[in-house]
Protein backbone atom coordinates (compact mmCIF):
# COMPACT_ATOMS: atom_id res chain seq x y z
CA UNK A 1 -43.71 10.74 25.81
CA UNK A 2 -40.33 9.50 27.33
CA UNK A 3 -39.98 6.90 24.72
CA UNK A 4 -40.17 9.58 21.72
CA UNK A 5 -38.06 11.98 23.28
CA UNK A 6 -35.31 8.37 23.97
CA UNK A 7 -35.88 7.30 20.24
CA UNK A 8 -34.93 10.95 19.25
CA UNK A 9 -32.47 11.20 21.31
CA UNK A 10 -30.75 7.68 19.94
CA UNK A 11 -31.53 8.73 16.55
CA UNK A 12 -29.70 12.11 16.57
CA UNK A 13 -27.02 9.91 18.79
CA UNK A 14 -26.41 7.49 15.60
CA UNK A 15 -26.67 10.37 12.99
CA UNK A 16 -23.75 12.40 15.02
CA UNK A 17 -21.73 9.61 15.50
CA UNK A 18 -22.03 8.07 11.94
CA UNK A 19 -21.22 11.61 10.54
CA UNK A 20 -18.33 11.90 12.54
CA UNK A 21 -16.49 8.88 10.77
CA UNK A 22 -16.47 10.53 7.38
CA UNK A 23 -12.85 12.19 6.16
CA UNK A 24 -14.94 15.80 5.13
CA UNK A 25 -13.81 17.73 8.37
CA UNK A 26 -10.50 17.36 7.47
CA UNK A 27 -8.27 19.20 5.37
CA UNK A 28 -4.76 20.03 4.41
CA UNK A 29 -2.03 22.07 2.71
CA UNK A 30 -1.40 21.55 -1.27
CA UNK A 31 2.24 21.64 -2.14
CA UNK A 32 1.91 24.43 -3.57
CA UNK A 33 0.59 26.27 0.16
CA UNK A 34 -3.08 26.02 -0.47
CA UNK A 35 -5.81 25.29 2.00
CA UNK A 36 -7.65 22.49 0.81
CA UNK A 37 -10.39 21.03 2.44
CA UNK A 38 -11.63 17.34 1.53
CA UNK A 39 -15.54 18.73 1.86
CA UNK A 40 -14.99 19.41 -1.51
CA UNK A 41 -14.94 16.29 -2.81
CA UNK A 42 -18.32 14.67 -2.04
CA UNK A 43 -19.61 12.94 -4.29
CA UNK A 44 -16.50 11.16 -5.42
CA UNK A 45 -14.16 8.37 -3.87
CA UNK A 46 -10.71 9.46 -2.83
CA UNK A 47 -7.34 7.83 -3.34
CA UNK A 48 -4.56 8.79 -0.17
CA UNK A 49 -1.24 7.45 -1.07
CA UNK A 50 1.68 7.97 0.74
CA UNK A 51 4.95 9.19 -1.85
CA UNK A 52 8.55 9.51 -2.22
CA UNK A 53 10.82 10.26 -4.82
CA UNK A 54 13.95 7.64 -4.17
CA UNK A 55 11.49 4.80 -3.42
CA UNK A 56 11.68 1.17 -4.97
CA UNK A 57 7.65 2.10 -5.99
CA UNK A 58 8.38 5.29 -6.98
CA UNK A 59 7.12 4.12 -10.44
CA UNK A 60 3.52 4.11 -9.38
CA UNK A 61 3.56 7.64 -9.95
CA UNK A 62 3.03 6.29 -13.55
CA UNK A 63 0.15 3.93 -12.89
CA UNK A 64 -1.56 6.84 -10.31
CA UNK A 65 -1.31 9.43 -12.92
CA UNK A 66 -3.48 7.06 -15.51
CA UNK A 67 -5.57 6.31 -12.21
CA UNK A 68 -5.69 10.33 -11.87
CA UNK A 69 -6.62 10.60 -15.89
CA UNK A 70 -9.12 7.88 -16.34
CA UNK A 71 -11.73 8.20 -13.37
CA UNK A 72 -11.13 12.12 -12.19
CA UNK A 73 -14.89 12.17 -12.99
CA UNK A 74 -15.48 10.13 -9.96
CA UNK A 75 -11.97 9.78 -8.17
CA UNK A 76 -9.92 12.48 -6.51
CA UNK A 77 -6.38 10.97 -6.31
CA UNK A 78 -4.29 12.91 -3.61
CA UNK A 79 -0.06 12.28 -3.26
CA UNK A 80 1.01 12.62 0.39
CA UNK A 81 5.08 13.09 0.04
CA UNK A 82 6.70 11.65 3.29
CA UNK A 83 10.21 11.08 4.42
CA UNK A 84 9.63 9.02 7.04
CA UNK A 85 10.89 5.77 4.80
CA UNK A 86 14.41 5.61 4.74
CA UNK A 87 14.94 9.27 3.97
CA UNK A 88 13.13 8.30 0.41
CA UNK A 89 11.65 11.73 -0.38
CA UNK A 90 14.56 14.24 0.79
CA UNK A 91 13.26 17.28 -1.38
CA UNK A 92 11.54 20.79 -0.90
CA UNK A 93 8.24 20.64 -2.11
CA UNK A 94 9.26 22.44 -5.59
CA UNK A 95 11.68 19.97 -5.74
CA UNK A 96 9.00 17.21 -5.72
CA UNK A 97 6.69 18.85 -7.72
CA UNK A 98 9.40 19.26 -10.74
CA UNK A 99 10.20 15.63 -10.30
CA UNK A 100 6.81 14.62 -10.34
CA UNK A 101 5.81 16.26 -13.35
CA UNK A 102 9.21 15.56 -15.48
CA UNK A 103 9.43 12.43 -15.10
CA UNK A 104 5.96 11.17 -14.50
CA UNK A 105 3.55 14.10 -15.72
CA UNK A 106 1.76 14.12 -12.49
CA UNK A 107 -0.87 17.18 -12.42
CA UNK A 108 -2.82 14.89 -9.66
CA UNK A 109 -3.40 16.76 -6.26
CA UNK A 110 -0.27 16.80 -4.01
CA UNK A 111 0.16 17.70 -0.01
CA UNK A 112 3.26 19.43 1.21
CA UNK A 113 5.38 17.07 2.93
CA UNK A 114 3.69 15.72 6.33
CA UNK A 115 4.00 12.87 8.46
CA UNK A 116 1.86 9.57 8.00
CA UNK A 117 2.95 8.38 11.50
CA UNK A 118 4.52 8.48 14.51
CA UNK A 119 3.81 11.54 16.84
CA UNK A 120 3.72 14.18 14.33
CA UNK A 121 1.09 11.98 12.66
CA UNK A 122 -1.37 14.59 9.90
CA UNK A 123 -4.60 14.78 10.97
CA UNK A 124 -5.50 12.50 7.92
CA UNK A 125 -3.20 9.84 8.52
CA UNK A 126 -4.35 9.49 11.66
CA UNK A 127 -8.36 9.01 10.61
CA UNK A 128 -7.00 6.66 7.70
CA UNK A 129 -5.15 4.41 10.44
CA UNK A 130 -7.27 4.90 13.65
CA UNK A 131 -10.65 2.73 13.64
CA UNK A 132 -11.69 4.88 16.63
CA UNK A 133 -11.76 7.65 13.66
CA UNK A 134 -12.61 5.60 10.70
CA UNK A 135 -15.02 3.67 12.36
CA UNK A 136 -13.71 0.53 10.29
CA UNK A 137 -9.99 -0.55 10.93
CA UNK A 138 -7.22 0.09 12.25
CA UNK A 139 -3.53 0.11 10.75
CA UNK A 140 0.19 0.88 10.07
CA UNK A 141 1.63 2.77 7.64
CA UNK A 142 4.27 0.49 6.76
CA UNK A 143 6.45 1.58 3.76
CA UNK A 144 5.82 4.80 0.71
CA UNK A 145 2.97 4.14 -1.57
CA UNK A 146 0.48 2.47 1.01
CA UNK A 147 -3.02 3.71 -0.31
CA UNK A 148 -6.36 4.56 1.31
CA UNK A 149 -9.71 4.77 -0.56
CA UNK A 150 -12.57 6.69 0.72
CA UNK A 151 -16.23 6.05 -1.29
CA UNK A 152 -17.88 9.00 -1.89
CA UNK A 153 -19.95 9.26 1.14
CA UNK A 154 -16.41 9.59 2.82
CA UNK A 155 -16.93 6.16 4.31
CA UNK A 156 -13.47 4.38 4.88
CA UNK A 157 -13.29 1.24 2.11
CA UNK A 158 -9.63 0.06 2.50
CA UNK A 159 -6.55 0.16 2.39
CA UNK A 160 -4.04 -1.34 0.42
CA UNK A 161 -0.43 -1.92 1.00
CA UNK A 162 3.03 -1.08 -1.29
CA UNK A 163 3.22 -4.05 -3.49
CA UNK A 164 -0.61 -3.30 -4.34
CA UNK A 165 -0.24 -1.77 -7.85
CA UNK A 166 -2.29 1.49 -8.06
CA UNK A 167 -4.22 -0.42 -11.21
CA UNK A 168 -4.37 -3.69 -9.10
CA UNK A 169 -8.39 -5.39 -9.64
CA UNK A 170 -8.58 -4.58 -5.24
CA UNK A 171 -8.90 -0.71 -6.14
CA UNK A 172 -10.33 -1.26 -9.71
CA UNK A 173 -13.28 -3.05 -8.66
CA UNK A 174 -14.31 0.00 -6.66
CA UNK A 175 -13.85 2.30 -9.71
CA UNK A 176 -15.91 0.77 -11.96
């Protein structure tokens, strides 16, 4: 009788801590103020990139927006705008939003402005870089436009750093 009730209790164990490495208990604030939580979006993968407006990248907008376009069916792409990179993204968050959609037509999900490190770290950031969170890997958000994809278990895949085009075969093979 022991054994069941030590097989239960390691089963339950597992399922509690394999549940806690999935992104769904988090959420954040849409640029345009709006509570959004990522338990929405089961069932598809999500795309996290770090943006900024004055950035040597800042053309991926282009190649996230086709991203954002082509797969919504089974992709949620969401733009993080940080200024944490050389004072690269300076703007209010109307500001960004104008600029994203004039010169770049960008109606993919965006966050207000947040931190992707450092003390001040979101809550996201710091289950995309933290294997203690993720349950995968750990790393450094090193420049604007590092990505993050999520499967749609919210299981942590990889990430993927600046000079990784948005349409690059690493993320496509997990699109298609």
């Amino acid at each position: 009788m022991k054994t069941i009730f030590f097989i239960i209790f390691i089963l339950l164990t597992c399922n509690s801590m394999a549940q806690s490495n999935l992104i769904y208990d988090y959420s954040f604030t849409s640029i345009e103020g709006k509570n959004i939580s990522l338990n929405q979006f089961k069932g598809k993968k999500i795309l996290f990139v770090n943006v900024a407006s004055r950035c040597g990248f800042t053309s991926q907008y282009k190649e996230l927006q086709v991203l954002h376009e082509k797969y919504q069916d089974k992709l949620v792409l969401i733009g993080f705008p940080c200024d944490q990179f050389g004072g690269q993204e300076p703007g209010t968050e109307k500001e960004i939003q104008a600029f994203c959609q004039k010169n770049y037509g960008v109606d993919f999900i965006m966050s207000e402005k947040i931190n992707v490190k450092g003390k001040n770290q979101h809550p996201i950031y710091s289950w995309l870089t933290q294997s203690s969170l993720n349950g995968v890997k750990n790393s450094s958000v090193l420049w604007n436009f590092q990505k993050y994809l999520v499967d749609e278990k919210g299981a942590y895949i990889d990430y993927y750093t600046s000079i990784t085009s948005p349409t690059s075969t690493k993320i496509m093979r997990h699109l298609k």
